[in-house]
C-alpha atoms as a PDB file:
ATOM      1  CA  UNK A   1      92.986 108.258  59.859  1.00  0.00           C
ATOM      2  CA  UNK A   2      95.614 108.761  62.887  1.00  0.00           C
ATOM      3  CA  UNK A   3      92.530 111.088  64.557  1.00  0.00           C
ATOM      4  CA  UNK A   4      90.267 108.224  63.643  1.00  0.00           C
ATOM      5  CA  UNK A   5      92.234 105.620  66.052  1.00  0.00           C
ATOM      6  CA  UNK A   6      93.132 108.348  68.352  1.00  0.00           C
ATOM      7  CA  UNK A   7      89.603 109.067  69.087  1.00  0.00           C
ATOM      8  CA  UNK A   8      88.575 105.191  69.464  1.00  0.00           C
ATOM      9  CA  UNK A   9      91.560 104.516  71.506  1.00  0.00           C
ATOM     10  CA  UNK A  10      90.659 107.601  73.807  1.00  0.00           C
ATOM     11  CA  UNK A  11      87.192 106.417  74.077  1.00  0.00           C
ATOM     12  CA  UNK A  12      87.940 102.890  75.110  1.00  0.00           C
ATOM     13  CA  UNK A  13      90.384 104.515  77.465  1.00  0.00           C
ATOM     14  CA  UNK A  14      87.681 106.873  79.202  1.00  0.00           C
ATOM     15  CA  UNK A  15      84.712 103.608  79.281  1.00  0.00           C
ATOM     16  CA  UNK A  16      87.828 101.513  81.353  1.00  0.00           C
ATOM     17  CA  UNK A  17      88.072 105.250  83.261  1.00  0.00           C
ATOM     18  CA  UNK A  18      84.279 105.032  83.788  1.00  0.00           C
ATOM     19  CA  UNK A  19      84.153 101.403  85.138  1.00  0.00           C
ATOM     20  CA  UNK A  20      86.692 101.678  87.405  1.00  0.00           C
ATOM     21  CA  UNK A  21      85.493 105.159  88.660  1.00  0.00           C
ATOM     22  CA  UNK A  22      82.304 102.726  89.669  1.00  0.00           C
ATOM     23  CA  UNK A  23      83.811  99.965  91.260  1.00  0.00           C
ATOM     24  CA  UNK A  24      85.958 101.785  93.612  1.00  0.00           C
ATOM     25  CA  UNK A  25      83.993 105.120  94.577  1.00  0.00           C
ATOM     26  CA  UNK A  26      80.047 103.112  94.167  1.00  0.00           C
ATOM     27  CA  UNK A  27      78.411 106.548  93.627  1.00  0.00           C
ATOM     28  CA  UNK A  28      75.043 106.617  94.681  1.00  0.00           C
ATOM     29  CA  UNK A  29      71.808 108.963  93.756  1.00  0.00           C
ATOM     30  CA  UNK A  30      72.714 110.906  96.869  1.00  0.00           C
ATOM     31  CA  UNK A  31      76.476 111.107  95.812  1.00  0.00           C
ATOM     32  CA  UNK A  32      77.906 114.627  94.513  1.00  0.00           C
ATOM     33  CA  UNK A  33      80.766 114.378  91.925  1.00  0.00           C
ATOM     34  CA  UNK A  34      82.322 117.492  90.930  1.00  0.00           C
ATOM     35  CA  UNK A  35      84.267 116.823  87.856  1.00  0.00           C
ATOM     36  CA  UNK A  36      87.198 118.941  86.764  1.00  0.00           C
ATOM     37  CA  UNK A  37      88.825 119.826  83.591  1.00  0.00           C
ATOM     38  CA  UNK A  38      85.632 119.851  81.058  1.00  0.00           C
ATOM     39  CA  UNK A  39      85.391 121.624  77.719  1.00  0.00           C
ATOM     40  CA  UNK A  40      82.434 122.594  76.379  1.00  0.00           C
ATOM     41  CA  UNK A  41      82.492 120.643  73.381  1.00  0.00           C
ATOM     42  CA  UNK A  42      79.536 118.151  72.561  1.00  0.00           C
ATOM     43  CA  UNK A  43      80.056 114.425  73.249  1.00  0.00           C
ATOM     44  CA  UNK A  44      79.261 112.070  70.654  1.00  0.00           C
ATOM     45  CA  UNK A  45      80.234 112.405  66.825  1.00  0.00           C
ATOM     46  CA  UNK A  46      83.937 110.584  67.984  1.00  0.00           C
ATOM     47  CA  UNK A  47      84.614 113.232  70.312  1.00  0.00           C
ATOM     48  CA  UNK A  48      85.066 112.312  73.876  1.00  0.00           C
ATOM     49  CA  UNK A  49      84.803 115.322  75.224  1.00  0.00           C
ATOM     50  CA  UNK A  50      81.813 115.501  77.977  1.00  0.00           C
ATOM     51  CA  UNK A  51      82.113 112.057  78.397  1.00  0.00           C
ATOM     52  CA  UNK A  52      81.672 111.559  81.899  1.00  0.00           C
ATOM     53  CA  UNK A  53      78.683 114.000  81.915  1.00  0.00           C
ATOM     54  CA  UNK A  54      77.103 112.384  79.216  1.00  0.00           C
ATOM     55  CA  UNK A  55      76.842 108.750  81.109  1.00  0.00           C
ATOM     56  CA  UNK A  56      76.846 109.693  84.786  1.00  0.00           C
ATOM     57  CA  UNK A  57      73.756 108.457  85.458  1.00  0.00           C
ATOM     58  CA  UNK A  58      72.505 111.215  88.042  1.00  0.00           C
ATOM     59  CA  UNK A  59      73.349 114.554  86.147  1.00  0.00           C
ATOM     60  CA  UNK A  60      71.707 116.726  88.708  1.00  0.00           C
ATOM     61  CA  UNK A  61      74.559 115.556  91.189  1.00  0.00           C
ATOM     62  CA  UNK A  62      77.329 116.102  89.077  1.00  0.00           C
ATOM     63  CA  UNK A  63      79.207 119.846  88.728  1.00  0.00           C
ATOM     64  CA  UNK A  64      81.915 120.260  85.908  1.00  0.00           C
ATOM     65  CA  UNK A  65      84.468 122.657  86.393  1.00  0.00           C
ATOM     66  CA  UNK A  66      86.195 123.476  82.792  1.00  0.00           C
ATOM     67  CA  UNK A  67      89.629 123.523  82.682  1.00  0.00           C
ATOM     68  CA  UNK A  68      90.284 127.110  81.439  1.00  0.00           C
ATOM     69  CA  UNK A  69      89.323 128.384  84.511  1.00  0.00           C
ATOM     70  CA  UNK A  70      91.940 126.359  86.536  1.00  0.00           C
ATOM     71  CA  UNK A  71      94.925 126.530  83.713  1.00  0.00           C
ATOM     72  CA  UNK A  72      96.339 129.972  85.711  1.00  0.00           C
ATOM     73  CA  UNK A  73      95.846 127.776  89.012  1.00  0.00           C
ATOM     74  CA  UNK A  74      97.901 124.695  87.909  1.00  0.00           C
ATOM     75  CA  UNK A  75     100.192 126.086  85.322  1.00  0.00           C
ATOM     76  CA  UNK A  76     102.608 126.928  87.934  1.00  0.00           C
ATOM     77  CA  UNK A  77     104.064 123.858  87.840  1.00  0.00           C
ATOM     78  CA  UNK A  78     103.994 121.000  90.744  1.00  0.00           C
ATOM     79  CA  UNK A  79     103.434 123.439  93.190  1.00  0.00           C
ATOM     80  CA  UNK A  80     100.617 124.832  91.943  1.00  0.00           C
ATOM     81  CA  UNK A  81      99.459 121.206  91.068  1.00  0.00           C
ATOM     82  CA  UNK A  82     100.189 120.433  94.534  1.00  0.00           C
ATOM     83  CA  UNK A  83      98.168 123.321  96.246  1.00  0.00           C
ATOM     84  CA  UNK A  84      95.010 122.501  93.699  1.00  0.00           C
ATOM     85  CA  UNK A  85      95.099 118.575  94.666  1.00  0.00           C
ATOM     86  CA  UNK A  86      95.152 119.855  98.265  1.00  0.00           C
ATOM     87  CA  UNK A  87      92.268 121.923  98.058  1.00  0.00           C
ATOM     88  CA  UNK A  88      90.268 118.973  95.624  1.00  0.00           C
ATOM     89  CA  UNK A  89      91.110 116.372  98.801  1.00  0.00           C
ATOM     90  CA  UNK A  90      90.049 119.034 101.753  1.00  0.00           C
ATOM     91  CA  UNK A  91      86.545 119.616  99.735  1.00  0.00           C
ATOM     92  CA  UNK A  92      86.181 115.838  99.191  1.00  0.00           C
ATOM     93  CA  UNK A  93      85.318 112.343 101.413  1.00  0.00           C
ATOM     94  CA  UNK A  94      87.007 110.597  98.540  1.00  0.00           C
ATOM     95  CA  UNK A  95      88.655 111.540  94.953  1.00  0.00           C
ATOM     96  CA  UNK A  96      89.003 109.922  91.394  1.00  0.00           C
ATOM     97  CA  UNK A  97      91.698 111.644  89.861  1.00  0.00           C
ATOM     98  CA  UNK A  98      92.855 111.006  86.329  1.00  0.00           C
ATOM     99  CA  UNK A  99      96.269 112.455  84.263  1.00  0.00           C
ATOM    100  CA  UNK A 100      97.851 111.531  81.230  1.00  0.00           C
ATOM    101  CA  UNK A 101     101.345 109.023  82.079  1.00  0.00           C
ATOM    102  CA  UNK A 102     104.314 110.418  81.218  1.00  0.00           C
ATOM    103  CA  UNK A 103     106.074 106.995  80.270  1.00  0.00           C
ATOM    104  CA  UNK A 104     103.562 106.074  77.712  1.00  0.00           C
ATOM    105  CA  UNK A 105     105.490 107.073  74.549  1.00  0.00           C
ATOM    106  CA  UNK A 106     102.418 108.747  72.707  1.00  0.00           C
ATOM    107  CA  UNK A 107     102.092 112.340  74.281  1.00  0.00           C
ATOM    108  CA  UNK A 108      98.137 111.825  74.380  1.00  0.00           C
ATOM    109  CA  UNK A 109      97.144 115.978  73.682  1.00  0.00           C
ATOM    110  CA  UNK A 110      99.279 115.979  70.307  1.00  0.00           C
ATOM    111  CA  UNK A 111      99.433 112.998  69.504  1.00  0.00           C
ATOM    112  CA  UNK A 112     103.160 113.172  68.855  1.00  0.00           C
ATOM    113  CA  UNK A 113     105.495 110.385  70.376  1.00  0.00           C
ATOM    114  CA  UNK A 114     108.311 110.925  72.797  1.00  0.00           C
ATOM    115  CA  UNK A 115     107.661 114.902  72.853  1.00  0.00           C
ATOM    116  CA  UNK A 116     106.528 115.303  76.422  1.00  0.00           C
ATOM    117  CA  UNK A 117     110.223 113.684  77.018  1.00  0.00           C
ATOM    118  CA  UNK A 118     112.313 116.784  75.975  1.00  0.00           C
ATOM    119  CA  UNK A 119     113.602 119.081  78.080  1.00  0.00           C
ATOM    120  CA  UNK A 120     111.232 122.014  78.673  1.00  0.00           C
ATOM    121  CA  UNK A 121     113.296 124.247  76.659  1.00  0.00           C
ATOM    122  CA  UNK A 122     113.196 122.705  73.355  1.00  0.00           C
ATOM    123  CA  UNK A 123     109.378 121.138  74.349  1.00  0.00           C
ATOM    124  CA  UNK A 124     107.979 125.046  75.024  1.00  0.00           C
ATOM    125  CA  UNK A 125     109.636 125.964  71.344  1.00  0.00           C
ATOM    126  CA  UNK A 126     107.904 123.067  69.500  1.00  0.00           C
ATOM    127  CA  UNK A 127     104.866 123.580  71.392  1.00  0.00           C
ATOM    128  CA  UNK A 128     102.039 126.134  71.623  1.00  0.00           C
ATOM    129  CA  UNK A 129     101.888 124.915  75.199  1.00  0.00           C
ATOM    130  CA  UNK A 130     105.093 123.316  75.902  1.00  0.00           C
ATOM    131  CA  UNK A 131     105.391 124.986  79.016  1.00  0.00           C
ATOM    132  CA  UNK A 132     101.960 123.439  80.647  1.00  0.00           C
ATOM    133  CA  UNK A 133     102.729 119.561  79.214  1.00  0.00           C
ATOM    134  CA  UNK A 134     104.658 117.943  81.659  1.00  0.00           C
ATOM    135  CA  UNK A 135     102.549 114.782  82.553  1.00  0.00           C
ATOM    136  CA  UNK A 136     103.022 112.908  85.648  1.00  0.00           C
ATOM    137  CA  UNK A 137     104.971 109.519  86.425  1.00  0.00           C
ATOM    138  CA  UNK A 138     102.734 107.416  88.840  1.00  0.00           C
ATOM    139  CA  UNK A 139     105.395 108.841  91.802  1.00  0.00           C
ATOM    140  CA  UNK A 140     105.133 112.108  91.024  1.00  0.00           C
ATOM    141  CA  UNK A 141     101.449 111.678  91.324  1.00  0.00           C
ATOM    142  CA  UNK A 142     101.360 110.293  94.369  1.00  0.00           C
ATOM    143  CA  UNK A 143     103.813 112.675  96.065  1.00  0.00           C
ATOM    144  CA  UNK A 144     100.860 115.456  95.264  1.00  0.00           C
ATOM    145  CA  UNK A 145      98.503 114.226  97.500  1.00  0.00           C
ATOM    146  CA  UNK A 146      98.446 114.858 101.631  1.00  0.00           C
ATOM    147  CA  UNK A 147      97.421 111.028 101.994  1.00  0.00           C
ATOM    148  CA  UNK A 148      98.351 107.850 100.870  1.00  0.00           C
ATOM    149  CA  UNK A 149      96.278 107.292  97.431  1.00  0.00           C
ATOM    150  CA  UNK A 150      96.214 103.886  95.496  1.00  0.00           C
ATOM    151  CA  UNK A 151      97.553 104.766  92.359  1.00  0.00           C
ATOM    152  CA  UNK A 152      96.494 102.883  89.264  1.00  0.00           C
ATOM    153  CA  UNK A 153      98.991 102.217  85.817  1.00  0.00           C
ATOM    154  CA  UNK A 154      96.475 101.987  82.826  1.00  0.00           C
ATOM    155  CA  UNK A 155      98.788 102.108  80.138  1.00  0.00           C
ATOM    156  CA  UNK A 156      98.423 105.389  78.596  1.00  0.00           C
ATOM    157  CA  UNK A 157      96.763 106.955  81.656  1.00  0.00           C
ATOM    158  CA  UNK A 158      97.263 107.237  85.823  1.00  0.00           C
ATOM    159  CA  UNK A 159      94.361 107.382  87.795  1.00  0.00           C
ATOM    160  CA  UNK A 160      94.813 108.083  91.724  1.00  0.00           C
ATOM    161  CA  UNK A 161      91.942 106.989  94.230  1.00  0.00           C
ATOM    162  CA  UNK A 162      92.393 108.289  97.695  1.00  0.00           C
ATOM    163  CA  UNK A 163      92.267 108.378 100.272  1.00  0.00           C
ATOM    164  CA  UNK A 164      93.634 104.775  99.747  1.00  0.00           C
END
């Protein structure tokens, strides 16, 4: 039942994800969207994996990257989060960029509330990945980018748009 609601809550949250990714970047035909942090799981079936490349409208434009091939990149904490944004913002006219908010009380991955909060210590015992869930406040997101970025508070998730 909890994966049940989890799953429609996620989706809702990714079709207010998709909308706004429209109104502020207007992607065209001729626009080329690389999007990072895919799995290969199916969309549909009330998974929301795939999601974006299932709707995107011009699939031949669009590139996924999955995440397993970035986790050694970014799992090095902020600065490694730093260095990746970098490189995502030199490579790019504009970016859409989407993380999980840490002061939403429902650790979105697990499921489990407040456990992102602990301190890493007791977080990497409880947690198969403990060490690589440390989401993002809205300033910490920010404070990755080399430009100003508009930064936008969904609730549950932070989306930066930049340059802003």
């Amino acid at each position: 039942m909890l994966r049940t609601v989890a799953s429609r809550v996620s989706m809702r949250s990714r079709e207010r994800k998709l909308q706004l990714f429209f109104e502020l970047i207007e992607p065209g035909p001729e626009t080329t969207v690389v999007d990072v942090g895919v799995t290969n799981a199916p969309f549909g079936g009330g998974s929301t994996d795939n999601f974006f490349e299932a709707l995107y409208p011009w699939p031949e434009r669009l590139t996924g990257v999955g995440h397993t091939e970035l986790e050694r990149q970014v799992a090095g904490g902020r600065g490694g989060q730093r260095a990746f944004v970098h490189e995502l913002c030199r490579v790019s006219r504009r970016v859409f960029v989407t993380t999980p908010n840490r002061w939403f009380p429902i650790e979105v991955h697990t499921l489990l509330p407040l456990v992102h909060w602990l301190p890493a210590g007791p977080r990497r015992r409880l947690l198969p990945f403990g060490d690589v869930l440390d989401p993002l406040s809205a300033k910490d997101l920010a404070a990755l980018f080399p430009y100003r970025v508009r930064v936008i508070n969904t609730g549950m998730t932070l989306i930066a748009v930049g340059p802003a």
